[in-house]
N, C-alpha and C. Protein backbone atom coordinates (compact mmCIF):
# COMPACT_ATOMS: atom_id res chain seq x y z
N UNK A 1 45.88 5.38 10.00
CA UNK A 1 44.64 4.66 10.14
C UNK A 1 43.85 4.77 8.84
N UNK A 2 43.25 3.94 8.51
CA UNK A 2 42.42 3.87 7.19
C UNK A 2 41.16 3.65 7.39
N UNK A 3 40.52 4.22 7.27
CA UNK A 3 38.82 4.38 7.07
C UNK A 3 38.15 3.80 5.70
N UNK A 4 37.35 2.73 6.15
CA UNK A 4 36.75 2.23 4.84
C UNK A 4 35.47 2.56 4.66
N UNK A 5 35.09 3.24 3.68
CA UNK A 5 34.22 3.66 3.21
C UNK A 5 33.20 2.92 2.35
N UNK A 6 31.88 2.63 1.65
CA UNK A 6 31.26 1.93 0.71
C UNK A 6 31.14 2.79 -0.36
N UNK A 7 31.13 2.80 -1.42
CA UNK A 7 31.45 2.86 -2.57
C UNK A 7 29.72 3.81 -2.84
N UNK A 8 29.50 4.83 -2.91
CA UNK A 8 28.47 5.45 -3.76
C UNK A 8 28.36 5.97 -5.17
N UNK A 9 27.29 5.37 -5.65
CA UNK A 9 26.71 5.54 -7.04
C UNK A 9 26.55 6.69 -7.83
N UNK A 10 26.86 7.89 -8.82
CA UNK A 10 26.16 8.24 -9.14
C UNK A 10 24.99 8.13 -9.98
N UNK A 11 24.05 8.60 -10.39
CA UNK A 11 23.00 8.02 -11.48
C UNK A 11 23.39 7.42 -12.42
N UNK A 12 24.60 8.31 -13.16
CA UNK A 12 25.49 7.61 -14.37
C UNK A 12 25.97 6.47 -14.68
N UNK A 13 26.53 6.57 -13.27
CA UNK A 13 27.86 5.56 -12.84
C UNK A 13 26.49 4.17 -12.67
N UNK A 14 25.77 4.58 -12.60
CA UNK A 14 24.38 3.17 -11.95
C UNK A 14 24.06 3.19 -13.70
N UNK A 15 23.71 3.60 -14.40
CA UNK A 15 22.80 3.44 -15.58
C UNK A 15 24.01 2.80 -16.55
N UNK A 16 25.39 3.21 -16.38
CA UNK A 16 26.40 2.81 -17.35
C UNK A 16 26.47 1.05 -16.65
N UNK A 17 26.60 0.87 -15.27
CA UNK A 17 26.60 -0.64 -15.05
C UNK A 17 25.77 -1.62 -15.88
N UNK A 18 24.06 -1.01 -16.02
CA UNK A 18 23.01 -1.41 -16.36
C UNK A 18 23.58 -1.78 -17.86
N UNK A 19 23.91 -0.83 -18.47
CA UNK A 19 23.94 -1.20 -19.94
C UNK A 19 25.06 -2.20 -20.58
N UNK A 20 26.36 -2.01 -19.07
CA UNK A 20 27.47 -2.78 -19.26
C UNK A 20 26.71 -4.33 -19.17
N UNK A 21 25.68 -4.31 -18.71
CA UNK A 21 25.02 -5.95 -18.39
C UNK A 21 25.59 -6.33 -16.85
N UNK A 22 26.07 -5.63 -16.10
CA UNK A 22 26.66 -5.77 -14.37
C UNK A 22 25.50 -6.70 -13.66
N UNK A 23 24.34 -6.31 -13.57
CA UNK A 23 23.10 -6.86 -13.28
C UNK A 23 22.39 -7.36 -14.13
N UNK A 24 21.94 -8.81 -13.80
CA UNK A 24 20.97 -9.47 -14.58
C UNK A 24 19.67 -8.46 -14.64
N UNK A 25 19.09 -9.31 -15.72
CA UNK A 25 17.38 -8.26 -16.47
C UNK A 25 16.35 -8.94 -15.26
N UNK A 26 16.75 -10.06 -14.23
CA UNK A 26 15.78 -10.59 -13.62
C UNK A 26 15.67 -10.21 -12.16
N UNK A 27 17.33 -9.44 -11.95
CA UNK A 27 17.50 -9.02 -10.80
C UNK A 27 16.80 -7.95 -10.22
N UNK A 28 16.07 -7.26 -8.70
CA UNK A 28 15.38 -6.39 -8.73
C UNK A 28 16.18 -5.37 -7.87
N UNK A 29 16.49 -4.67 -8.21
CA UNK A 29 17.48 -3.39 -7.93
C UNK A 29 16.98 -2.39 -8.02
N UNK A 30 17.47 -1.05 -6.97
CA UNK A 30 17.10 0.58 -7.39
C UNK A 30 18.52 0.86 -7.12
N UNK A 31 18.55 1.95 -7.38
CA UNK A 31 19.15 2.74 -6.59
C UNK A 31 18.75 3.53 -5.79
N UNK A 32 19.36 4.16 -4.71
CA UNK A 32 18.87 5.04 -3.48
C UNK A 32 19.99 5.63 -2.51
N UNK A 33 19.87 6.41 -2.68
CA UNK A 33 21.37 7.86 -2.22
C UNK A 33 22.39 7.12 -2.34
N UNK A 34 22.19 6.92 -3.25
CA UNK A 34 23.89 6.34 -4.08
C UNK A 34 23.48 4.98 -3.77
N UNK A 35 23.07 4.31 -3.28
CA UNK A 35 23.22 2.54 -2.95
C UNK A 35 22.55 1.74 -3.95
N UNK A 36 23.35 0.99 -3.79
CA UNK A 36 22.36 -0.39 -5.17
C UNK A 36 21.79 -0.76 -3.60
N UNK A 37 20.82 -1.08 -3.63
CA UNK A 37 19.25 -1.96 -2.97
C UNK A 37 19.09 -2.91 -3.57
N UNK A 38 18.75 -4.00 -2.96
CA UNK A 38 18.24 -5.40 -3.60
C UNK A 38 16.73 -5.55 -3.16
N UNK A 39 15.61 -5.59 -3.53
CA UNK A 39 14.78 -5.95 -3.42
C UNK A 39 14.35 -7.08 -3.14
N UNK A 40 13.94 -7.21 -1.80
CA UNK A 40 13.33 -8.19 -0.62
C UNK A 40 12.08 -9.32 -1.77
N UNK A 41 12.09 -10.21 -1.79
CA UNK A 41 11.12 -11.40 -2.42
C UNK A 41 9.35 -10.77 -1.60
N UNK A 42 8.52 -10.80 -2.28
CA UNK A 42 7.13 -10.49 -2.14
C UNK A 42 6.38 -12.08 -1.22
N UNK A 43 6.00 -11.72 -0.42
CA UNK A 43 5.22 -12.43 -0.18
C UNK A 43 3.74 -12.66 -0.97
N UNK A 44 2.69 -13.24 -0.40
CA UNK A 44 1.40 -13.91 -1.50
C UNK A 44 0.41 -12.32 -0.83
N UNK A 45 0.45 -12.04 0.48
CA UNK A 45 -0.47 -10.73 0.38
C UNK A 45 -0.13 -9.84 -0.45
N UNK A 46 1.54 -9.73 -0.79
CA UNK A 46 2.11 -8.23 -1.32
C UNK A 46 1.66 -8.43 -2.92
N UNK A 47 1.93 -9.99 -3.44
CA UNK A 47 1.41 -10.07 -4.54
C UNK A 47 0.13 -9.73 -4.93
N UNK A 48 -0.88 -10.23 -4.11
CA UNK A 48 -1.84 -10.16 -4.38
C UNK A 48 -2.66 -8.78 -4.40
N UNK A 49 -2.25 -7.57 -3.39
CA UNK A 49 -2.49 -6.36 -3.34
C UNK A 49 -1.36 -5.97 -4.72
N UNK A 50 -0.57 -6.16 -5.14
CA UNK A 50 -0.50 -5.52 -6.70
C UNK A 50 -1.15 -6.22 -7.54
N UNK A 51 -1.79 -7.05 -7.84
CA UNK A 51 -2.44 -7.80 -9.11
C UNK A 51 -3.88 -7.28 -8.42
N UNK A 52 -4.29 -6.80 -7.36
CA UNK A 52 -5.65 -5.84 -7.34
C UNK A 52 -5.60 -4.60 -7.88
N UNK A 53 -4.14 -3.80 -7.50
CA UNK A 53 -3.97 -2.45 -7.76
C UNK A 53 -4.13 -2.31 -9.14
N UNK A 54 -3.52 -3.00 -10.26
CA UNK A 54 -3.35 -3.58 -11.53
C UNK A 54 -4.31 -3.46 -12.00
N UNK A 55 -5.24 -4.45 -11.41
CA UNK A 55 -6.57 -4.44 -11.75
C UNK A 55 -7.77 -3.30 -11.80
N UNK A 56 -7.49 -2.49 -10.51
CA UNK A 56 -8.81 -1.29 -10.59
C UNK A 56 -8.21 0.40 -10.89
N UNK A 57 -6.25 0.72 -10.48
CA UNK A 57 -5.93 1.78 -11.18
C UNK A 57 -6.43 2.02 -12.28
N UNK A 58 -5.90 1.28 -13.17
CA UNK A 58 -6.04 1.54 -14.78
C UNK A 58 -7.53 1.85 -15.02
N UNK A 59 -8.94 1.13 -14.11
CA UNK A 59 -9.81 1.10 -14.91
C UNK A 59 -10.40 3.22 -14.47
N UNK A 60 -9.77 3.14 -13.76
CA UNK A 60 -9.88 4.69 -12.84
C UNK A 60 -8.91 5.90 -13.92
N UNK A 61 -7.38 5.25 -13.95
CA UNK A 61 -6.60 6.81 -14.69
C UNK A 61 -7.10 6.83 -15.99
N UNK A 62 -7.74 5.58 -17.08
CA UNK A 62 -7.50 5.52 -17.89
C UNK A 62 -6.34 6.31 -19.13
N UNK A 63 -6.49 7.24 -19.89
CA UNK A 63 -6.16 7.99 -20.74
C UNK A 63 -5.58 9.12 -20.06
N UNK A 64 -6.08 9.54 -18.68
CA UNK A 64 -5.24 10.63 -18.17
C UNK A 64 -4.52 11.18 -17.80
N UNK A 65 -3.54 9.77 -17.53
CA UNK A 65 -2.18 9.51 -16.93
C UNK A 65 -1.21 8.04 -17.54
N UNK A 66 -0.43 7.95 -16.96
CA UNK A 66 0.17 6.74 -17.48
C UNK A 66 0.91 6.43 -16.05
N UNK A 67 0.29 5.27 -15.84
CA UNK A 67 0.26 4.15 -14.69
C UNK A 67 1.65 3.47 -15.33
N UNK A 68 2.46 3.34 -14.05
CA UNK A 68 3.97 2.79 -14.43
C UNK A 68 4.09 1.54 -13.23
N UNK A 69 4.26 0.40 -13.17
CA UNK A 69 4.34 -0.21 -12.50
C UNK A 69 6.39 -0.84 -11.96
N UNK A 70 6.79 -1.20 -11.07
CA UNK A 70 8.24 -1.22 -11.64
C UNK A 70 9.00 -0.96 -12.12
N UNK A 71 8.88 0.90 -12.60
CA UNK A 71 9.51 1.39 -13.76
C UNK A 71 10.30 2.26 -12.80
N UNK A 72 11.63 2.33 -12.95
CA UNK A 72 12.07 3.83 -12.28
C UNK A 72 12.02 5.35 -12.63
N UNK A 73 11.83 5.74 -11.47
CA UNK A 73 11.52 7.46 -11.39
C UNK A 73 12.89 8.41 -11.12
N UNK A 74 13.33 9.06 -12.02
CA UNK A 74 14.84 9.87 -11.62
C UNK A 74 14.28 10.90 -10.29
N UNK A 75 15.10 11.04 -9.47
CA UNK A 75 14.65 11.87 -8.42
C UNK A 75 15.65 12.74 -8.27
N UNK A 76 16.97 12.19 -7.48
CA UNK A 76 18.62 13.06 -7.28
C UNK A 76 19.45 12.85 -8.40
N UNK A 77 20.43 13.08 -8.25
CA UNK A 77 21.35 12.69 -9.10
C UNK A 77 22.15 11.16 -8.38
N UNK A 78 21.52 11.10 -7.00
CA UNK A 78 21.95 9.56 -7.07
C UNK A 78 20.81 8.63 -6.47
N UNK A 79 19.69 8.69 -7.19
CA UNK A 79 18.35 8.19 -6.46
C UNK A 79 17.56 7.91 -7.72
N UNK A 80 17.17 6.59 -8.25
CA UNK A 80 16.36 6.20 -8.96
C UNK A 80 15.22 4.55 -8.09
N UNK A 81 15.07 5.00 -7.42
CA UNK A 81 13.89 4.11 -7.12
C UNK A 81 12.73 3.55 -8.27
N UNK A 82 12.29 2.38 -8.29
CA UNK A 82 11.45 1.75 -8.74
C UNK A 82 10.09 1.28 -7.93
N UNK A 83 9.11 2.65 -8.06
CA UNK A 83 8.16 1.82 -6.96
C UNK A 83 7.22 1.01 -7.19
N UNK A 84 6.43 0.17 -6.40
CA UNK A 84 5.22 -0.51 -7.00
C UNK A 84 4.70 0.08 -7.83
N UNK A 85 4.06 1.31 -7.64
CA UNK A 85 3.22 1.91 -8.74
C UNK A 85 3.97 3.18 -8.75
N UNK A 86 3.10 4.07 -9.84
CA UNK A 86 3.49 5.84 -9.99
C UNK A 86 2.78 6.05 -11.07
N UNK A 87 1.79 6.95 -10.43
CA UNK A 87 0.93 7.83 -11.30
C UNK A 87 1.59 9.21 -12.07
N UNK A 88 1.76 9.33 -13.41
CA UNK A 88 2.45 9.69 -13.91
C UNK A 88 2.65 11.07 -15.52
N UNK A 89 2.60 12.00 -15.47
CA UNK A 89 1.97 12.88 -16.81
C UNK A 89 1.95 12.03 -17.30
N UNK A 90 0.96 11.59 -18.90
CA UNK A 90 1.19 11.54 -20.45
C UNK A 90 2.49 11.84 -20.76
N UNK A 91 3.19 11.96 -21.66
CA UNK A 91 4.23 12.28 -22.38
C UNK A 91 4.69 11.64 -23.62
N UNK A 92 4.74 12.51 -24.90
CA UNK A 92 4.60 12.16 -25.71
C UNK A 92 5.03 11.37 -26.52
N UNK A 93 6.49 11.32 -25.99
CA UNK A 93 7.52 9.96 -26.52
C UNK A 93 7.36 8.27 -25.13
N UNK A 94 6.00 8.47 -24.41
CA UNK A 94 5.67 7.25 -23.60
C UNK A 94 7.46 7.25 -22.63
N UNK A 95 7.87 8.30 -22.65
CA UNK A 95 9.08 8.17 -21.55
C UNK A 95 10.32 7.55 -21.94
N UNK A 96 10.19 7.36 -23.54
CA UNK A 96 11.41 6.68 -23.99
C UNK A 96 12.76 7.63 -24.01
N UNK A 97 12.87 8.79 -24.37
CA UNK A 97 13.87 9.89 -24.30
C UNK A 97 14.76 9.48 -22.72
N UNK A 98 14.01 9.56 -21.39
CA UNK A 98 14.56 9.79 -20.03
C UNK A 98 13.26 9.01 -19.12
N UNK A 99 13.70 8.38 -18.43
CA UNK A 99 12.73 7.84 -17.27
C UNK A 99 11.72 9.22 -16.80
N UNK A 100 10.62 9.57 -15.88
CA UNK A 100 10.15 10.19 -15.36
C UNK A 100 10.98 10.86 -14.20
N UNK A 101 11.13 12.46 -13.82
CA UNK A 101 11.37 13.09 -13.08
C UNK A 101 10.15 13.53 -12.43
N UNK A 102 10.53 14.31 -10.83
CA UNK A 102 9.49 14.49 -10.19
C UNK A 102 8.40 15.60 -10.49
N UNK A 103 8.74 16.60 -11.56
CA UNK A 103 7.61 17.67 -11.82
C UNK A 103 6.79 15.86 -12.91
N UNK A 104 7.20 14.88 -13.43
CA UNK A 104 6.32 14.18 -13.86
C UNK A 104 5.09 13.56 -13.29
N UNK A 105 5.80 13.33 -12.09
CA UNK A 105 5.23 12.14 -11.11
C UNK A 105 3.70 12.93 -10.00
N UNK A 106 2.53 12.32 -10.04
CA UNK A 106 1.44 12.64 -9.39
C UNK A 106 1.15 11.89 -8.33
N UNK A 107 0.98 10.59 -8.76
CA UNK A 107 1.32 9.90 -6.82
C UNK A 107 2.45 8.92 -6.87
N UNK A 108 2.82 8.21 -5.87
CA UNK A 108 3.70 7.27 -5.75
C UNK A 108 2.87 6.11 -4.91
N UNK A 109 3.12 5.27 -5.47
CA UNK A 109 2.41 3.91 -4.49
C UNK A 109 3.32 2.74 -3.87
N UNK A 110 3.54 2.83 -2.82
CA UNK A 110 4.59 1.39 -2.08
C UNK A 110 3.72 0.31 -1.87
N UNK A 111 3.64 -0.96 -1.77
CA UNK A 111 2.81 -2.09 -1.05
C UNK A 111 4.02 -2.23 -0.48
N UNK A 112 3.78 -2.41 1.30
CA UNK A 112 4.84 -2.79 2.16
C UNK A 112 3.91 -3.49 3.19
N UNK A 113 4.94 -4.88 3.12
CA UNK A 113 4.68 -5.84 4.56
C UNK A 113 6.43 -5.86 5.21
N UNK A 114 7.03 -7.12 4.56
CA UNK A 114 8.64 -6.91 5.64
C UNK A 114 9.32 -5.28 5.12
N UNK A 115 8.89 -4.53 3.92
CA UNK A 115 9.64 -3.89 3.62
C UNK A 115 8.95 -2.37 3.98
N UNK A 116 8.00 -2.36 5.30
CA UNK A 116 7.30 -1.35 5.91
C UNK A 116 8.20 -0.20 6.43
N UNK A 117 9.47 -0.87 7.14
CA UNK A 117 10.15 -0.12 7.71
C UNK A 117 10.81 1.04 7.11
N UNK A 118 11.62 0.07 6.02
CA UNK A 118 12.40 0.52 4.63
C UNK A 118 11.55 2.41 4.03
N UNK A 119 10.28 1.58 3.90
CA UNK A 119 8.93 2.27 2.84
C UNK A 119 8.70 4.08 3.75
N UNK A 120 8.72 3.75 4.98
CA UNK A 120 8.48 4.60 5.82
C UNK A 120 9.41 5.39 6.49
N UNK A 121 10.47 4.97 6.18
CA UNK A 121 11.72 5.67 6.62
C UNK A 121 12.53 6.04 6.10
N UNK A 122 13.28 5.22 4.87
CA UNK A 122 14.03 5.59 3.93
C UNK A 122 13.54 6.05 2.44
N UNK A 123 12.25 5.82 2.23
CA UNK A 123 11.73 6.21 0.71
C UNK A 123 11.15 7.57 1.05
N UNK A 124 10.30 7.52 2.22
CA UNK A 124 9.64 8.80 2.75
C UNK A 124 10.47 9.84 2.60
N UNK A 125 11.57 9.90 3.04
CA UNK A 125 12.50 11.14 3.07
C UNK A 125 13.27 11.42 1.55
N UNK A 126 13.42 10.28 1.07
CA UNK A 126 13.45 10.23 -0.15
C UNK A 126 12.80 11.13 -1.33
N UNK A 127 11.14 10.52 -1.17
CA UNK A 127 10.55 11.08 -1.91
C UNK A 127 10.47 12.71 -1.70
N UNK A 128 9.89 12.91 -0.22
CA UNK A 128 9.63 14.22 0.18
C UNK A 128 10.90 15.25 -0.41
N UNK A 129 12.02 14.73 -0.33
CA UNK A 129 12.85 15.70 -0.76
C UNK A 129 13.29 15.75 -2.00
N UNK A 130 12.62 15.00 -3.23
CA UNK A 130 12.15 15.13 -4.42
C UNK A 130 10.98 16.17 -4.62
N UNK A 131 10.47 16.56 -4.06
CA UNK A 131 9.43 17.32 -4.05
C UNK A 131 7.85 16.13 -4.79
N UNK A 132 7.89 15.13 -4.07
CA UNK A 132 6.87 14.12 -4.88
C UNK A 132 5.45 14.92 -3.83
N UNK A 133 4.17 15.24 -4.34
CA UNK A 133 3.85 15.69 -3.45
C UNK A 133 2.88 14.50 -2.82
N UNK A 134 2.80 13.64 -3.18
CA UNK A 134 1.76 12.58 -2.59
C UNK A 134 2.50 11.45 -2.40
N UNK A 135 2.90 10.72 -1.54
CA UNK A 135 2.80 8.96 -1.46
C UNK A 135 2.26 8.29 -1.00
N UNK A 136 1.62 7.17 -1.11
CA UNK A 136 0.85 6.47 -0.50
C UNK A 136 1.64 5.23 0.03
N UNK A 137 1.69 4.47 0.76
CA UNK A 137 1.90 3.40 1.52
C UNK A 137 0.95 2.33 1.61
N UNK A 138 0.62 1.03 0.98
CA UNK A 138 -0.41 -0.13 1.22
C UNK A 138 0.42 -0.66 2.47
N UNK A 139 -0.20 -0.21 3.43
CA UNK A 139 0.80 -1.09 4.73
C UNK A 139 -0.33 -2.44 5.45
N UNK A 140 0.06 -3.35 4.72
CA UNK A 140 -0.12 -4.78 4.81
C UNK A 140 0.24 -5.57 6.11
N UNK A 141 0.90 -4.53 6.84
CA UNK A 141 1.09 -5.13 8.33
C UNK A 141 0.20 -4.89 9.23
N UNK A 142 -0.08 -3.74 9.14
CA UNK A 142 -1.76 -2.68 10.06
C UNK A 142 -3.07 -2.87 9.29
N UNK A 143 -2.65 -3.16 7.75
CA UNK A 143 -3.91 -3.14 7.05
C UNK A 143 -4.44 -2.07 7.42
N UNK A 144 -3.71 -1.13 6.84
CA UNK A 144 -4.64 0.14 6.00
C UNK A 144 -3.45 0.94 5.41
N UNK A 145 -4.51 1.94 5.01
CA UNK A 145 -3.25 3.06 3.87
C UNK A 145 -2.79 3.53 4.16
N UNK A 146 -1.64 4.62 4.34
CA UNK A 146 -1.11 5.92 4.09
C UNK A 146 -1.01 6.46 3.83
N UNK A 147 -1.29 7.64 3.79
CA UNK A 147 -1.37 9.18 2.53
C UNK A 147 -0.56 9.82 3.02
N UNK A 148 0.50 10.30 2.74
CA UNK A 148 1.11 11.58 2.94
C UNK A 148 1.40 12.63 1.73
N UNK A 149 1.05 13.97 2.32
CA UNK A 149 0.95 14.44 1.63
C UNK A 149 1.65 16.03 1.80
N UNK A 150 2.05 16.98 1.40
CA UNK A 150 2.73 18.07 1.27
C UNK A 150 3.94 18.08 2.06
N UNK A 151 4.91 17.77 0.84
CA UNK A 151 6.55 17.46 1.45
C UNK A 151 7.16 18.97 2.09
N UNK A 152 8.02 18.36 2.98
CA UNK A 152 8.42 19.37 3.70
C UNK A 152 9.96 19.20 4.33
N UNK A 153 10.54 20.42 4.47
CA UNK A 153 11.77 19.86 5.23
C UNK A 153 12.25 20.69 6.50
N UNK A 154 12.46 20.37 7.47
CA UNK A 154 12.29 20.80 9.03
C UNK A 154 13.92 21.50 9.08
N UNK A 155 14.34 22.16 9.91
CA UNK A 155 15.03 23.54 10.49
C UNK A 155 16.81 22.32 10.40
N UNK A 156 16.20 20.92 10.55
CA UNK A 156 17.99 20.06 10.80
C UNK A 156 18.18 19.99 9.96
N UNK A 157 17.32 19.21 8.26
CA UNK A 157 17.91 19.20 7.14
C UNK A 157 17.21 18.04 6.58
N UNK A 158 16.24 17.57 8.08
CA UNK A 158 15.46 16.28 7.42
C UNK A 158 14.17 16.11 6.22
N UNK A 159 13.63 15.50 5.47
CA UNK A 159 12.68 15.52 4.78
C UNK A 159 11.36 14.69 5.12
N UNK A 160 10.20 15.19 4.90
CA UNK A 160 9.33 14.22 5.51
C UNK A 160 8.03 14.81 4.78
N UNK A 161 7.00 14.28 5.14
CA UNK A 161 5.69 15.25 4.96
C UNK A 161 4.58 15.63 5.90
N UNK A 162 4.03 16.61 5.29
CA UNK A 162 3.28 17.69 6.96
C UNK A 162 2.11 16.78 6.98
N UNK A 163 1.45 16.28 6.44
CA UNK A 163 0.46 15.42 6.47
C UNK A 163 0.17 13.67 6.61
N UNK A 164 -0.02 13.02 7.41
CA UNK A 164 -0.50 11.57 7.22
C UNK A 164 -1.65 11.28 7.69
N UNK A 165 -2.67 10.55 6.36
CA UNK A 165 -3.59 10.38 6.79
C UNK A 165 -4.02 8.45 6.56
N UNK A 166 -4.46 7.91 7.71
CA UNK A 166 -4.50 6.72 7.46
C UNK A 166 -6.47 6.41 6.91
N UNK A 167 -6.52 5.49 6.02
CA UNK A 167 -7.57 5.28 5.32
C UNK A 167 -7.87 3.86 5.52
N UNK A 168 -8.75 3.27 6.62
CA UNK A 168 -9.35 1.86 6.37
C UNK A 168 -9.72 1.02 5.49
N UNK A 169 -9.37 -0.40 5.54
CA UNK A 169 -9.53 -1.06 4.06
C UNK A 169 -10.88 -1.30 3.78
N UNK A 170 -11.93 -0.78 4.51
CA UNK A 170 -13.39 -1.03 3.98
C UNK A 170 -13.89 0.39 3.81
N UNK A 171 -12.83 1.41 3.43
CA UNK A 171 -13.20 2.45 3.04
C UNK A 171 -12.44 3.07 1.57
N UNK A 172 -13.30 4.51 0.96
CA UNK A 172 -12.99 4.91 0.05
C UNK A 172 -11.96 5.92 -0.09
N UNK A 173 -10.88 5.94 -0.68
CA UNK A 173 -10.04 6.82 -1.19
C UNK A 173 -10.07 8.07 -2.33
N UNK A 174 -9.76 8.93 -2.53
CA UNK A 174 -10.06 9.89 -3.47
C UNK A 174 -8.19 9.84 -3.82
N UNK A 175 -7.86 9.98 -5.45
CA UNK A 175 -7.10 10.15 -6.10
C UNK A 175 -6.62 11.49 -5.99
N UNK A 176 -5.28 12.10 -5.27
CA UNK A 176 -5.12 13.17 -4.70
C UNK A 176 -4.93 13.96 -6.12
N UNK A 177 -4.53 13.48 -7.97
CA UNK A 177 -4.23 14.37 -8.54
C UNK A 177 -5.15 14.58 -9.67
N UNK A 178 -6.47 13.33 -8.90
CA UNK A 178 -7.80 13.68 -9.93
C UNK A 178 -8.87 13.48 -8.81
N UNK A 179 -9.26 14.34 -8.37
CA UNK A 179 -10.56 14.42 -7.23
C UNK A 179 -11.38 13.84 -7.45
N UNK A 180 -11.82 13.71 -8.87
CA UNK A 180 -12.84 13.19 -8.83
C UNK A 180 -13.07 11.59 -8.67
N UNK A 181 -11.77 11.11 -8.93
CA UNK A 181 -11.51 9.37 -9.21
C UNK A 181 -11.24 9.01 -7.57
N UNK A 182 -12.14 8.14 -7.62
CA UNK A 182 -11.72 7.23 -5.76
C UNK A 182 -11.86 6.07 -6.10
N UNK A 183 -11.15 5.20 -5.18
CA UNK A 183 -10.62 3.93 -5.00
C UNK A 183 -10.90 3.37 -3.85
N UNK A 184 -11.82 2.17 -4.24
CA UNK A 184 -12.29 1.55 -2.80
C UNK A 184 -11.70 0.14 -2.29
N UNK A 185 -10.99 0.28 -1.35
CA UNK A 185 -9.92 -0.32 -0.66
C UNK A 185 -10.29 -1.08 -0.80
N UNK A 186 -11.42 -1.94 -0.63
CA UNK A 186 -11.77 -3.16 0.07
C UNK A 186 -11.50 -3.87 -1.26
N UNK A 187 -11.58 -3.69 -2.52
CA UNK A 187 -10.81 -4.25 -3.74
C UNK A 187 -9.72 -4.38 -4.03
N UNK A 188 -8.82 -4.01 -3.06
CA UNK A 188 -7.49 -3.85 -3.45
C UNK A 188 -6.83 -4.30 -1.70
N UNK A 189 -6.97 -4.29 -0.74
CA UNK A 189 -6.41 -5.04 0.27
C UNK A 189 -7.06 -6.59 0.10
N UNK A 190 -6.14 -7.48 0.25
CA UNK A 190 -6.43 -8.90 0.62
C UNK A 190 -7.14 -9.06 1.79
N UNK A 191 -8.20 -10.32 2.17
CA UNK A 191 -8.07 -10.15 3.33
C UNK A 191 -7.01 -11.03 4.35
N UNK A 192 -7.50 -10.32 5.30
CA UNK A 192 -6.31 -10.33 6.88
C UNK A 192 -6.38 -12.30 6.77
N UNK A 193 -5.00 -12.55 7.21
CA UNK A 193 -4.91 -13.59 7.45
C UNK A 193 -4.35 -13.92 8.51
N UNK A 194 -4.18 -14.77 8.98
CA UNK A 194 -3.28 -15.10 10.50
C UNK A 194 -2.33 -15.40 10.07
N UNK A 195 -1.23 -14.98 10.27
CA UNK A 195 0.34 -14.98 9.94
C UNK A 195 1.15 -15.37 11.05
């Protein structure tokens, strides 16, 4: 009997495709526990909550961080995700040497409408077992945020985090890796439309 298996990635084996030219420069791909992922088309809310985020991050981290939008973050040795956002150390070569690893990374930001499920189930465990200690979730389906926060991993082997806190879009956020910087939703969620 023969068992067919799918083919897993390592980081290498994913970054040597990249350079072989395997994937177009227009295509939107991660990787994630070994899998090439194709990235789902954005709808006009998802767009529009990143061209807000765009807009009021930067005027908030300025100089203190480096705001990465679409850039990938090394996590496993077979896990490079690309998230909406990622708040991120300085570093002095701007990250050209190696993408960002997780002692780099300060928050992580998803915008999720069809790709809520994905965001909350498969990145969550993801991240948490990177040791990322913050992610946030723009969940565009409930309209409001997600914070989770202090990763953890339970007695079976799963990863997750001990904390979720949900934040209304006509309310203020505090920047979990600069206290003093908050972010007020209501600039950065679209409003609700009938769908």
């Amino acid at each position: 009997m023969t068992i067919i298996q799918p083919k897993r990635f390592t980081l290498d084996e994913y970054h040597k495709l990249t350079e072989l030219g395997f994937f177009h420069e227009d295509e939107h791909i991660e990787l994630i526990n070994g899998e090439i992922i194709q990235i789902i088309c954005k709808g006009t809310a998802h767009a529009t909550c990143l061209r807000n985020l765009l807009r009021e991050i930067p005027k908030l981290v300025r100089d203190r961080a480096t705001l990465q939008s679409k850039a990938p973050i090394t996590l496993l040795s077979n896990s490079e995700p690309e998230p909406d956002f990622a708040i991120v150390k300085n570093s002095s070569d701007d990250y050209l040497s190696a993408h960002p690893i997780p002692t780099d990374v300060l928050l992580v930001m998803e915008v999720a409408d069809s790709s809520l499920s994905y965001d909350q189930d498969v990145k969550i465990s993801l991240y948490a077992q990177a040791g990322i200690s913050d992610y946030w979730i723009f969940n565009l389906f409930d309209n409001y945020l997600e914070c989770y926060s202090e990763p953890y991993q339970d007695n079976y082997g799963k990863y997750g985090y001990l904390n979720k806190r949900i934040v209304l879009p006509n309310q203020v956020v505090v920047l979990p890796c600069f206290p003093d910087l908050s972010l007020e939703l209501s600039k950065v969620f679209p409003p609700k439309l009938n769908y």
